[in-house]
C-alpha atoms as a PDB file:
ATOM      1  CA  UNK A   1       0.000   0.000   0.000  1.00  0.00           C
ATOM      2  CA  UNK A   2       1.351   3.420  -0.873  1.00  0.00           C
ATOM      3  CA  UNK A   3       1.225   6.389   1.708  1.00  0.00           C
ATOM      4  CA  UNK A   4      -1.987   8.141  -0.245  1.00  0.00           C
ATOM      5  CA  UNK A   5      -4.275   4.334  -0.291  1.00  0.00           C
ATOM      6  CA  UNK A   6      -3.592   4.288   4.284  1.00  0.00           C
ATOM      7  CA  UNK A   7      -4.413   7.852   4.359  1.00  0.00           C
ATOM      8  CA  UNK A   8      -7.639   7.477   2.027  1.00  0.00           C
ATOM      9  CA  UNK A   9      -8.657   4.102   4.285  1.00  0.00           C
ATOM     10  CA  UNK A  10      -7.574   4.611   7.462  1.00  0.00           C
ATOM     11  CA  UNK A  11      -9.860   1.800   8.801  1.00  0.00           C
ATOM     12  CA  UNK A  12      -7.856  -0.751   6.760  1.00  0.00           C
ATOM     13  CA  UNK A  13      -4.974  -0.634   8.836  1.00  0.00           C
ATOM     14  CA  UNK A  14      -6.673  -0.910  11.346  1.00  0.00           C
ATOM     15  CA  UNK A  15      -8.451  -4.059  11.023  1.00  0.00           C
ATOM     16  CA  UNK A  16      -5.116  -5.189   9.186  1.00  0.00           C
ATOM     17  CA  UNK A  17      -3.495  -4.434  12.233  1.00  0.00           C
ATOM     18  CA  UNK A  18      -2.965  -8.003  14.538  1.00  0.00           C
ATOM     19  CA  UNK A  19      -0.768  -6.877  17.597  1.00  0.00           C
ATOM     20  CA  UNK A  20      -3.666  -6.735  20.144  1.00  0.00           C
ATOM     21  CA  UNK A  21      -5.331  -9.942  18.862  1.00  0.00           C
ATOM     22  CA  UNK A  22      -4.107 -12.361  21.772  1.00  0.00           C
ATOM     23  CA  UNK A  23      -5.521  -9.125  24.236  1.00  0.00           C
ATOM     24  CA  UNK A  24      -8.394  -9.580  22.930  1.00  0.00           C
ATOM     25  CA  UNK A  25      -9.189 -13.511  23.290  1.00  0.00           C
ATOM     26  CA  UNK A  26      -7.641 -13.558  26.684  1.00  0.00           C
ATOM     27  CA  UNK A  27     -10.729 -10.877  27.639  1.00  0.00           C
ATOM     28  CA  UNK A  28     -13.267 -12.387  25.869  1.00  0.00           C
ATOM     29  CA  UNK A  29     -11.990 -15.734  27.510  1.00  0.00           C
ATOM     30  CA  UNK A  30     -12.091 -13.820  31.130  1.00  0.00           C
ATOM     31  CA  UNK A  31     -15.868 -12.414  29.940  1.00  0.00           C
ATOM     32  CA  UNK A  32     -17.123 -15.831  29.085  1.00  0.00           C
ATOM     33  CA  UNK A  33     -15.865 -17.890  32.307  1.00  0.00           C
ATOM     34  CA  UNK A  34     -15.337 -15.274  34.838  1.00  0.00           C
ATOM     35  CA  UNK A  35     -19.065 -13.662  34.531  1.00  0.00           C
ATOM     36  CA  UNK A  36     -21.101 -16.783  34.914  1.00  0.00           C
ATOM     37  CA  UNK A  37     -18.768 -17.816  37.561  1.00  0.00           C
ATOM     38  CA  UNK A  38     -19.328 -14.964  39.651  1.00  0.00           C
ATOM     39  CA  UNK A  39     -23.165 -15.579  39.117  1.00  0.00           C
ATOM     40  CA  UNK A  40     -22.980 -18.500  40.225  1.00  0.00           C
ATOM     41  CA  UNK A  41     -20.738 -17.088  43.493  1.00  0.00           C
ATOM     42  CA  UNK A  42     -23.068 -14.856  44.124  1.00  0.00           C
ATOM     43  CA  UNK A  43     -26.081 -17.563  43.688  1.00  0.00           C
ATOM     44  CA  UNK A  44     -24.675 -20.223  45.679  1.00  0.00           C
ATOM     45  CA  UNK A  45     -23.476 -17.488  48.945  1.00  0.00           C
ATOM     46  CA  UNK A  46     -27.383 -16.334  48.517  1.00  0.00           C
ATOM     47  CA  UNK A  47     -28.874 -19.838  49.300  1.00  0.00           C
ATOM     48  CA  UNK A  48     -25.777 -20.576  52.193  1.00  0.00           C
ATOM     49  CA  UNK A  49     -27.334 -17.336  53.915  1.00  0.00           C
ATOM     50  CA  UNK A  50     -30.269 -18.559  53.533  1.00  0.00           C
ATOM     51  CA  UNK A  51     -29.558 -22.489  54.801  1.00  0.00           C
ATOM     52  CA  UNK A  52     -28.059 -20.593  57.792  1.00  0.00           C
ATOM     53  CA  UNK A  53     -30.729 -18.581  58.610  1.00  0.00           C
ATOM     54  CA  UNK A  54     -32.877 -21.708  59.102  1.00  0.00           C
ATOM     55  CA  UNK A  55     -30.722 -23.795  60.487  1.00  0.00           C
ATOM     56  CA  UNK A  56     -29.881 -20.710  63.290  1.00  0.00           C
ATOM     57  CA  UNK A  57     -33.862 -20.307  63.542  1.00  0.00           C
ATOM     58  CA  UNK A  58     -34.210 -23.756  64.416  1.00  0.00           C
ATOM     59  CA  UNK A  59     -31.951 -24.254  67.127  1.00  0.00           C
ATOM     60  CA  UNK A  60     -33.118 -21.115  68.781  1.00  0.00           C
ATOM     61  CA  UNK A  61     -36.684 -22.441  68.862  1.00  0.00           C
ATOM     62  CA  UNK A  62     -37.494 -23.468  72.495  1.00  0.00           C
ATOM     63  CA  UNK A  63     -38.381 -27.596  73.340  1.00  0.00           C
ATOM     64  CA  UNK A  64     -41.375 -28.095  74.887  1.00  0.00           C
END
């Protein structure tokens, strides 16, 4: 390409342009695995709070 085609395209280059390629996978790699895993965190705390809650209810209850 001659100096006047990058100037008239600059997109071109740009999607030419391979350096950050191995950036990018890694974060759509992190996006794909680490969002649903901290879902599933945040699920999984939600129903131990929960178990605890009854479990603490339950031995606070007085025996007849």
């Amino acid at each position: 390409m001659s100096a006047g085609e990058d100037k008239s395209r600059p997109g071109r280059s740009l999607w030419n342009d391979e350096r950050g390629q191995i950036t990018v996978e890694w974060v759509l790699l992190l996006l794909f695995v680490a969002l649903p895993l901290y879902g599933i965190f945040r699920l999984v705390l939600g129903i131990l709070q929960e178990h605890y809650r009854m479990v603490q209810f339950l031995e606070t209850m007085p025996f007849p």
